[in-house]
Protein backbone atom coordinates (compact mmCIF):
# COMPACT_ATOMS: atom_id res chain seq x y z
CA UNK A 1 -21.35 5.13 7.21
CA UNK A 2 -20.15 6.71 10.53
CA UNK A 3 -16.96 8.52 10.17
CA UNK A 4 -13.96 6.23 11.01
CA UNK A 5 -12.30 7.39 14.56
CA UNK A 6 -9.04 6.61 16.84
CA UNK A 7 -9.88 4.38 19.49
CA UNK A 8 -8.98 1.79 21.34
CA UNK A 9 -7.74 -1.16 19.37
CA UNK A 10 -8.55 -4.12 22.86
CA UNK A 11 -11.81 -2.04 23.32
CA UNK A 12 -12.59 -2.43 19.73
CA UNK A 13 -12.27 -6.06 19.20
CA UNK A 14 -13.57 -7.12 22.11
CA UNK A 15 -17.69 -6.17 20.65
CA UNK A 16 -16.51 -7.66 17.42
CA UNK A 17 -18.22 -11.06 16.73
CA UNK A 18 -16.73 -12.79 13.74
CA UNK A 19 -18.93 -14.06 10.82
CA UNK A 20 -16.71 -15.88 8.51
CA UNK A 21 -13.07 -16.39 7.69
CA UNK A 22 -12.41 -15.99 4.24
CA UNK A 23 -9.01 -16.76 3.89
CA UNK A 24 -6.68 -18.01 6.44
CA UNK A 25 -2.58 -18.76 6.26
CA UNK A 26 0.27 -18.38 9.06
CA UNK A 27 0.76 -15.21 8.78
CA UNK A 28 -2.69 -13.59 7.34
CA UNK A 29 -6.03 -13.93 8.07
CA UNK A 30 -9.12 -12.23 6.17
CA UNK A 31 -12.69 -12.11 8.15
CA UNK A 32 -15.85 -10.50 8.17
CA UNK A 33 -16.70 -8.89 11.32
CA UNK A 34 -19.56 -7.07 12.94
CA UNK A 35 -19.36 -4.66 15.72
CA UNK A 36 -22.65 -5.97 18.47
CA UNK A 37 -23.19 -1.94 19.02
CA UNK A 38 -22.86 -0.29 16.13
CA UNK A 39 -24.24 -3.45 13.54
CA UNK A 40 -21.59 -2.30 11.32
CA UNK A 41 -19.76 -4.86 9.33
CA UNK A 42 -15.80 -4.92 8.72
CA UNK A 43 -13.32 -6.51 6.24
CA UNK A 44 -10.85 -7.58 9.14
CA UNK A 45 -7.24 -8.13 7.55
CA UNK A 46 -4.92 -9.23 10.25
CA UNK A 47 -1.47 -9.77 9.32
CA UNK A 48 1.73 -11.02 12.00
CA UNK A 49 5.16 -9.78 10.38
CA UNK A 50 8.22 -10.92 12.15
CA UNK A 51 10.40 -8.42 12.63
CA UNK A 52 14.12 -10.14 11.51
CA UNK A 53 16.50 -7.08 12.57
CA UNK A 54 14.67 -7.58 16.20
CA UNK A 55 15.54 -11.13 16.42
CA UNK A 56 12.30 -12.43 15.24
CA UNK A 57 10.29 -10.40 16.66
CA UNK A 58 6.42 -11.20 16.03
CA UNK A 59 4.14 -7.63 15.48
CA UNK A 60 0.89 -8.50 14.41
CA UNK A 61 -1.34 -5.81 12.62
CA UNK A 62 -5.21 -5.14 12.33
CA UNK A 63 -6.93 -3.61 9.18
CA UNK A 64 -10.41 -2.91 9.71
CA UNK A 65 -11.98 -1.70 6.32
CA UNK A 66 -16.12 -0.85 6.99
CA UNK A 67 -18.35 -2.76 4.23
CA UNK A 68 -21.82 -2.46 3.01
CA UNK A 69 -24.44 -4.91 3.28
CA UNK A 70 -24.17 -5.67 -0.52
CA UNK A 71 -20.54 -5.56 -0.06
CA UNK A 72 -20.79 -8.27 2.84
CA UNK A 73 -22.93 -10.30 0.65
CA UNK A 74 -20.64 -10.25 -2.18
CA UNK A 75 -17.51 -10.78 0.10
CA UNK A 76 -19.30 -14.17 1.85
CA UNK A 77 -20.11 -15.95 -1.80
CA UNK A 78 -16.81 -15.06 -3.21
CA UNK A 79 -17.89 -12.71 -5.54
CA UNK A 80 -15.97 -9.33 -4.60
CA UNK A 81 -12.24 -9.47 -4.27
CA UNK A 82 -10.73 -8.19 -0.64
CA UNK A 83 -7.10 -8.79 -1.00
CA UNK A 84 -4.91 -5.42 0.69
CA UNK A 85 -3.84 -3.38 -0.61
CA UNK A 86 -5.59 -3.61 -4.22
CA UNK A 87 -9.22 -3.19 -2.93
CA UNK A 88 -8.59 -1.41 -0.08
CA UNK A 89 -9.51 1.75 -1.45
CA UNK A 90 -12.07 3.65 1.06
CA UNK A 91 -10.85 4.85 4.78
CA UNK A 92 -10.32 1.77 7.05
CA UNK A 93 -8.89 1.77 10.86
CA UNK A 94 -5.78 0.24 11.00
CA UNK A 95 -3.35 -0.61 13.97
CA UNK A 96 0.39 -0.30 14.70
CA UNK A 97 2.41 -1.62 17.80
CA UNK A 98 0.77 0.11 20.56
CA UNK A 99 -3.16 -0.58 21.53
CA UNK A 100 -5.01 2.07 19.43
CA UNK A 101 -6.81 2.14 16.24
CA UNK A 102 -6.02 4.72 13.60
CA UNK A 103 -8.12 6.12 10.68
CA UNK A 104 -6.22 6.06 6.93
CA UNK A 105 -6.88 7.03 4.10
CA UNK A 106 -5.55 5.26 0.95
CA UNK A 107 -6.62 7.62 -1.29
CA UNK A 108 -3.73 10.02 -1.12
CA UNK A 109 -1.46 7.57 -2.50
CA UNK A 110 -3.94 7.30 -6.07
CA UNK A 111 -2.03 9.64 -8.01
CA UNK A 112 1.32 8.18 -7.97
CA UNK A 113 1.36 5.97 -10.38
CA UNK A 114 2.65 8.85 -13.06
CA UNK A 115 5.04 9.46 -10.60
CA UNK A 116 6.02 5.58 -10.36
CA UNK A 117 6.40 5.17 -14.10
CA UNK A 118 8.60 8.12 -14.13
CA UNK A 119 10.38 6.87 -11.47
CA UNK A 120 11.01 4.07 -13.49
CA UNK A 121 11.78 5.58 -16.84
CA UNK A 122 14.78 7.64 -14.76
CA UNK A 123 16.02 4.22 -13.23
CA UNK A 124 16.27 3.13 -16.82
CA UNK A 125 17.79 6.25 -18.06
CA UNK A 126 20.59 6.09 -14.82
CA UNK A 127 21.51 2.55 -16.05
CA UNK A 128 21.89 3.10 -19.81
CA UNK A 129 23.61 6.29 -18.69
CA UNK A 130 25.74 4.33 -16.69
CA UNK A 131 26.75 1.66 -19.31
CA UNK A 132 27.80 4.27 -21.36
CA UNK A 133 30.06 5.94 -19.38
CA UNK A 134 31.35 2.98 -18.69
CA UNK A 135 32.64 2.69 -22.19
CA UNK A 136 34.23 6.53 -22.66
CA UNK A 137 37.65 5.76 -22.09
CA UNK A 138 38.47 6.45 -25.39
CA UNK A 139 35.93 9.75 -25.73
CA UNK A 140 37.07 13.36 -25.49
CA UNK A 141 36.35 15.20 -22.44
CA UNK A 142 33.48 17.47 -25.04
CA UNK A 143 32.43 13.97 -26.26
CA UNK A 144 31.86 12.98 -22.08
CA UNK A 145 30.32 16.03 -21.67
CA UNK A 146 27.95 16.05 -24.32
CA UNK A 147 26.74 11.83 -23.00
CA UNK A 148 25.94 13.90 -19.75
CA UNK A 149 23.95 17.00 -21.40
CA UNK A 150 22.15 14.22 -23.12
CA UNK A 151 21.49 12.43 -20.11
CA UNK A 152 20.06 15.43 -18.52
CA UNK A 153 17.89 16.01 -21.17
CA UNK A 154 15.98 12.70 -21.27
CA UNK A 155 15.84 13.46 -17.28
CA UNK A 156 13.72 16.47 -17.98
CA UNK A 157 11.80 15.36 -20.80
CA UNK A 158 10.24 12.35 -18.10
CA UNK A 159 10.01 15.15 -15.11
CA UNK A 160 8.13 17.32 -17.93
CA UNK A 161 4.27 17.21 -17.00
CA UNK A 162 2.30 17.67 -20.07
CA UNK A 163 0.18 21.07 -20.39
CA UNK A 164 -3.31 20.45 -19.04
């Protein structure tokens, strides 16, 4: 597959000829595509967000993720699942609110799901931290001190990465 490469988003579209919707609701559609030039095929995810802190503003968004011809076979008998984000894992062109196509690549964002969980494990430490400072009105300030150092602790036994 050709590498995926800025251009223009009207340009684009225009030698697309659509060769099933898959799934279609107000605000998202999912199609198969084909480009008449190129013959490639394309997961098209288009998707209209309205923009509330504009006043209802409408932006609509293209995802363009290249398939295979297995993949397109798989996609038009139901048998491969095409939701975004999940199983949008390869490079796709995707738009924004001007008339050009971009490149991305999803696979930078892989790796932070240790991140995530710590994340997590920290937002759970914070609260429980929090209740129980809530409570020290009758500790000593060494008693307060010591729920902090304690605190701090579980904080950098989640930031510790294990020795590889």
């Amino acid at each position: 597959m050709d590498t995926l490469l800025p251009q223009e988003k009207d340009a684009f579209i225009s030698a697309l000829e659509n060769i099933k919707v898959l799934e279609q609701s107000e605000f998202e559609t999912y199609s198969i595509v084909k480009h008449r030039e190129t013959q490639q095929h394309y997961l098209r995810y288009f998707l209209v967000h309205i923009n509330l802190v504009e006043g209802g503003r409408r932006n609509e968004h293209d995802h363009f993720l290249p398939v295979e011809s297995d993949d397109v076979l798989g996609l038009l008998f139901g048998e491969q699942s095409y939701h975004f984000p999940d199983n949008w894992r390869k490079p796709y062109l995707r738009s924004g609110n001007d008339n050009r196509l971009i490149p991305f690549d999803p696979s930078e964002n892989y790796d932070l799901e240790e991140e995530a969980r710590a994340e997590l494990a920290m937002l759970e430490q914070l609260e429980t931290f929090k209740n129980q400072w809530m409570n020290t009105e009758n500790l000593s300030a060494e008693e307060k001190e010591k729920l902090t150092r304690e605190y701090f602790q579980k904080l950098d036994q989640i930031l510790k990465k294990p020795e590889e």
